[in-house]
N, C-alpha and C. Protein backbone atom coordinates (compact mmCIF):
# COMPACT_ATOMS: atom_id res chain seq x y z
N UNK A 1 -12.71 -56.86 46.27
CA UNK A 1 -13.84 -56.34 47.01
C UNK A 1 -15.00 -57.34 46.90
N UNK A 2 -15.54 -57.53 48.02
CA UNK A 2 -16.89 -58.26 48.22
C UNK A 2 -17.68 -57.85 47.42
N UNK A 3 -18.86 -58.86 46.58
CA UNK A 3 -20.44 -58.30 45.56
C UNK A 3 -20.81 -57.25 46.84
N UNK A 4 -20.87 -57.71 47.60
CA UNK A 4 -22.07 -57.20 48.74
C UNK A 4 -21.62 -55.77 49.08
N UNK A 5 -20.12 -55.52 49.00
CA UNK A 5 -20.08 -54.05 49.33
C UNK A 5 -19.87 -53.71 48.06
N UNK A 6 -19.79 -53.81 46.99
CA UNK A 6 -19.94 -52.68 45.46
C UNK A 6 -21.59 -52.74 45.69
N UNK A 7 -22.32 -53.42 45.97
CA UNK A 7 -23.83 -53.59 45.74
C UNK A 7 -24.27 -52.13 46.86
N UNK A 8 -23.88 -52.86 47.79
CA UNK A 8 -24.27 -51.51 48.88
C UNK A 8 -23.54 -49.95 48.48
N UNK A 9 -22.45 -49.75 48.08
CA UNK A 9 -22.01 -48.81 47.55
C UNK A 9 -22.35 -48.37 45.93
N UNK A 10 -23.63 -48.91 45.51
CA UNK A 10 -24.09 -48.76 44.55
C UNK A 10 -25.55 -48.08 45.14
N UNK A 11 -25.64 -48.14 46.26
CA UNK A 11 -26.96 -47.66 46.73
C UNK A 11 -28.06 -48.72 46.46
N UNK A 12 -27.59 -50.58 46.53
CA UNK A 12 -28.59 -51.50 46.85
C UNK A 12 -28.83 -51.52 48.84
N UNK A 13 -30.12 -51.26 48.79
CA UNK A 13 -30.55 -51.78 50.01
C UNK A 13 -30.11 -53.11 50.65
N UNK A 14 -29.55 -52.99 51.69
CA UNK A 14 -28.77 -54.22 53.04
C UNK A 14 -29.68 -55.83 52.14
N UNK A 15 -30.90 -55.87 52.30
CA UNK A 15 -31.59 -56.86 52.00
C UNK A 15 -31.58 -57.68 50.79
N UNK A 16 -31.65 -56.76 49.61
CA UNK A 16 -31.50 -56.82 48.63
C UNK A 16 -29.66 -57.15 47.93
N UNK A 17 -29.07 -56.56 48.83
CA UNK A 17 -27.61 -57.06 48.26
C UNK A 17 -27.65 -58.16 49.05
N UNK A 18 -27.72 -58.91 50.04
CA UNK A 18 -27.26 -59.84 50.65
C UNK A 18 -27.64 -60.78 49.82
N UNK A 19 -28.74 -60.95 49.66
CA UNK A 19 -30.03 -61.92 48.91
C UNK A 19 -28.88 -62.19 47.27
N UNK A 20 -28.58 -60.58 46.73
CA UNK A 20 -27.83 -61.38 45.24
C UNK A 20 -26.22 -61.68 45.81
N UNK A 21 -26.03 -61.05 46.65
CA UNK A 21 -24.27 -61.37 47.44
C UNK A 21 -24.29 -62.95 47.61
N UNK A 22 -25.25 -63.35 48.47
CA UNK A 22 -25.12 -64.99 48.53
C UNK A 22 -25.23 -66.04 47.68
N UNK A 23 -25.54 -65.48 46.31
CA UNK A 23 -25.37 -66.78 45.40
C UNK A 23 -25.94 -68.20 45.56
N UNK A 24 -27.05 -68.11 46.31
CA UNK A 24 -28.02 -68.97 46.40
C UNK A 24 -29.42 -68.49 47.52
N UNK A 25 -30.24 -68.94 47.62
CA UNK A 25 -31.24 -68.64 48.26
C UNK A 25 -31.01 -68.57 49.74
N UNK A 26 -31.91 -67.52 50.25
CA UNK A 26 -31.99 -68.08 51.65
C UNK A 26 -32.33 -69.28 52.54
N UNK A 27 -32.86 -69.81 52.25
CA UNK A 27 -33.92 -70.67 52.60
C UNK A 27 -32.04 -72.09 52.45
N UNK A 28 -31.42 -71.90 51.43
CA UNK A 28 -30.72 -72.85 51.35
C UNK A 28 -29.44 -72.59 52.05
N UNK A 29 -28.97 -71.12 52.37
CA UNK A 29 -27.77 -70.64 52.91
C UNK A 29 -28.52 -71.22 54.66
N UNK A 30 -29.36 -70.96 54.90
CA UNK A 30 -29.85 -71.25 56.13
C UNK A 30 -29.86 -72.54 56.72
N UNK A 31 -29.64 -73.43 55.66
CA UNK A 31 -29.68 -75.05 55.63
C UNK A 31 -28.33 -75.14 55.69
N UNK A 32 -27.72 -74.36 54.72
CA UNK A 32 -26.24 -74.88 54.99
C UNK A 32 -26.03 -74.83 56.69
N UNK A 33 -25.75 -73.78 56.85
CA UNK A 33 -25.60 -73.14 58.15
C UNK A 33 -26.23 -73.50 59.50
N UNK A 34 -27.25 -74.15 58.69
CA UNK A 34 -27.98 -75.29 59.89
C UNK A 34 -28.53 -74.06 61.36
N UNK A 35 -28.65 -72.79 60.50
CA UNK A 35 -29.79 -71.87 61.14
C UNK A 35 -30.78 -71.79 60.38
N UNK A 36 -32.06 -71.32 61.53
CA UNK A 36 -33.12 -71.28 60.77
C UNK A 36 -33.44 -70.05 60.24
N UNK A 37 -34.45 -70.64 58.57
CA UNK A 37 -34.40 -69.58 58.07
C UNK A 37 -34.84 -68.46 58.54
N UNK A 38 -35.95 -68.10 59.42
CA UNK A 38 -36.51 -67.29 60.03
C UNK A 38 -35.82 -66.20 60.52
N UNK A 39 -35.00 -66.76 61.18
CA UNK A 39 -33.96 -66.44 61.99
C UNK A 39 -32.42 -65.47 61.12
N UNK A 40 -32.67 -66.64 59.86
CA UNK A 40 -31.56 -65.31 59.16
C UNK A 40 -31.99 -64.24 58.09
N UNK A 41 -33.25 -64.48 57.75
CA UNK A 41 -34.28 -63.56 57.41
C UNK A 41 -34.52 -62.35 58.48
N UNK A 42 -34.82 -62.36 59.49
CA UNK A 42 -34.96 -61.54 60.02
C UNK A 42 -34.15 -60.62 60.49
N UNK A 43 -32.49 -61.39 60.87
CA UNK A 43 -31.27 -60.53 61.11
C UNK A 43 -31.44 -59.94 59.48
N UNK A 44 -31.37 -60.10 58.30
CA UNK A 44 -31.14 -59.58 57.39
C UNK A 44 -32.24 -58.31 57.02
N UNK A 45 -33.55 -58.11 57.34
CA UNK A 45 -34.24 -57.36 57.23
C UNK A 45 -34.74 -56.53 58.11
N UNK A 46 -34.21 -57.07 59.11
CA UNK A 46 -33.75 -56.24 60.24
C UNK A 46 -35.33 -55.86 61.61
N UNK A 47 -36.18 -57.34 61.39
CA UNK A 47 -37.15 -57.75 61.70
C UNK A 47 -36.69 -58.39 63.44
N UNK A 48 -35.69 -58.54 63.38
CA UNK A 48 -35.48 -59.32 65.10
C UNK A 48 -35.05 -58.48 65.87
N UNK A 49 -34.95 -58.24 67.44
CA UNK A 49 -34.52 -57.56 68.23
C UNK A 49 -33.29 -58.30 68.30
N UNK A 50 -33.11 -59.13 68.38
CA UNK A 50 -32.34 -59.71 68.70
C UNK A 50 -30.56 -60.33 67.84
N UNK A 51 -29.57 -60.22 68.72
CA UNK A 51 -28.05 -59.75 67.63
C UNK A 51 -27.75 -61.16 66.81
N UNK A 52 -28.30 -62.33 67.26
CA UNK A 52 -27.87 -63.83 66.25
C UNK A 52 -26.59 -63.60 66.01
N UNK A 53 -25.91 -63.66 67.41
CA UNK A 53 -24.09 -64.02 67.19
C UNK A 53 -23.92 -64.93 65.54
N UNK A 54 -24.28 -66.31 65.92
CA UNK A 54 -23.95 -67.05 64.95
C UNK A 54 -24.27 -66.72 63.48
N UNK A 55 -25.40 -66.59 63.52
CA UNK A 55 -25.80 -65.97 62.11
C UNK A 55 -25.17 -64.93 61.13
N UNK A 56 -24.75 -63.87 62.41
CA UNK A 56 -23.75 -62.93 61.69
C UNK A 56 -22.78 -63.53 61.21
N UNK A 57 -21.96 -64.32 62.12
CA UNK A 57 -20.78 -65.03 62.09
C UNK A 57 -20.84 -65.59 60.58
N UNK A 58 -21.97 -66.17 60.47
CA UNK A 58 -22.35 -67.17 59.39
C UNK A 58 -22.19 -66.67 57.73
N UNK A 59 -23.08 -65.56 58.08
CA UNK A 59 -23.13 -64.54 57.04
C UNK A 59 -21.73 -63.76 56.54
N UNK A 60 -21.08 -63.35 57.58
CA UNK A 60 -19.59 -62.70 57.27
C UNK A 60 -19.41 -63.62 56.27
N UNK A 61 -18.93 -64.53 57.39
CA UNK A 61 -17.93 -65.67 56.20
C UNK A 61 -18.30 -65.83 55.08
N UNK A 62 -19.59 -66.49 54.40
CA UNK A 62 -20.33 -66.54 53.64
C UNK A 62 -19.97 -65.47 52.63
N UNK A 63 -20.05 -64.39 53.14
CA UNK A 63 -20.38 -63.08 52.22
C UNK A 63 -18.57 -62.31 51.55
N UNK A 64 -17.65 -62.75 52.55
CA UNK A 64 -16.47 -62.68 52.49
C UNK A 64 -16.22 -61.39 52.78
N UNK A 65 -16.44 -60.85 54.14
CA UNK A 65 -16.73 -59.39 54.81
C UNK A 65 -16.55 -59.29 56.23
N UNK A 66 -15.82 -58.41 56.96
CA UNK A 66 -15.35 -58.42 58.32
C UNK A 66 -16.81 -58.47 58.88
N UNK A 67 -16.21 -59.03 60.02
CA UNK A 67 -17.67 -59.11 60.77
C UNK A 67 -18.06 -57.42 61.19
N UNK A 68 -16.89 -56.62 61.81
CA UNK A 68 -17.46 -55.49 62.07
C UNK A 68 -17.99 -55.04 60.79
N UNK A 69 -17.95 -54.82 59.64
CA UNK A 69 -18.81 -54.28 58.64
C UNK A 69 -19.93 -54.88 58.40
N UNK A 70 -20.25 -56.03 58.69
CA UNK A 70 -21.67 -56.74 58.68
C UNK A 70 -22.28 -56.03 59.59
N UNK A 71 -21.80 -56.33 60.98
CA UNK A 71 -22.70 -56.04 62.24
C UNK A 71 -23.03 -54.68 61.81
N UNK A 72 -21.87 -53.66 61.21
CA UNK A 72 -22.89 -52.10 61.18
C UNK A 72 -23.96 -52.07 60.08
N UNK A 73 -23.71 -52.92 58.91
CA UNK A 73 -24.80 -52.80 58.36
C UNK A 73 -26.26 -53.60 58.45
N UNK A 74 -25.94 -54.45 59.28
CA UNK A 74 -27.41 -55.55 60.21
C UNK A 74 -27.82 -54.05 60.47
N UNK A 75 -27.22 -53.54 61.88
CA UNK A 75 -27.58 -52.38 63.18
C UNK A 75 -28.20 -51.42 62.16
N UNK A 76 -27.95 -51.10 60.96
CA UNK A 76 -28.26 -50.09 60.25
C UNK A 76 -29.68 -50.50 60.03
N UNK A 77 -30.00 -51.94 59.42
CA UNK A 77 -31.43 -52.19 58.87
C UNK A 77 -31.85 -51.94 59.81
N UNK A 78 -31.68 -53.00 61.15
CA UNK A 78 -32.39 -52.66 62.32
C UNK A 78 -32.97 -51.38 62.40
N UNK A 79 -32.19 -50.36 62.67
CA UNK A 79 -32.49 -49.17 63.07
C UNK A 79 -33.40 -48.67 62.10
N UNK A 80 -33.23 -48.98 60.98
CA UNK A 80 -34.40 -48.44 59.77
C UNK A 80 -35.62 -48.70 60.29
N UNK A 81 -36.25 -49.86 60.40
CA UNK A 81 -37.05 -50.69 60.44
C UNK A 81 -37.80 -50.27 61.97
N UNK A 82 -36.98 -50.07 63.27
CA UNK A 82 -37.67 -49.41 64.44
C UNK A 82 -37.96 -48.21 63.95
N UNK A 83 -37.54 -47.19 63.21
CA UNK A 83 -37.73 -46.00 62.89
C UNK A 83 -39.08 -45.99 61.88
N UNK A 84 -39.69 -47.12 61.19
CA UNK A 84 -40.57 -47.26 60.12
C UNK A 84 -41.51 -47.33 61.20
N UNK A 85 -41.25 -48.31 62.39
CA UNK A 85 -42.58 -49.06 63.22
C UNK A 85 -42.91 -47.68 63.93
């Protein structure tokens, strides 16, 4: 099993597990990946309207997690986050 899903099934928040799931910083997973950080900060906190095919893509792999279980838990922050605004 992936860190990132015992973390989330521990009741860590999407943001917060990704951040210790990736085993290095954002700022440097974003470099790898040669997206910007902004950009995967925001799919992760669920700050963009917008779906960042690649980024997800990026992140799956990274995180070692089907993409459909990423994308529902991105859609999930998302939806938090319109529901806060």
């Amino acid at each position: 099993m992936a860190k990132i899903t015992t973390l989330i099934e521990a009741g860590v928040d999407f943001p917060t597990a990704v951040k210790a799931a990736l085993g290095m910083s954002i700022r440097d997973f974003a470099e790898a990946a040669s997206i910007p950080e902004t950009t995967v900060s925001g799919l992760i906190n669920g700050s963009t309207p917008w779906r960042n095919e690649p980024t997800r893509a990026a992140l799956a792999e990274k995180l070692g997690v089907d993409r459909a279980w990423l994308d529902e838990q991105v859609d999930r922050q998302r939806a938090l986050v319109v529901r806060v605004a």
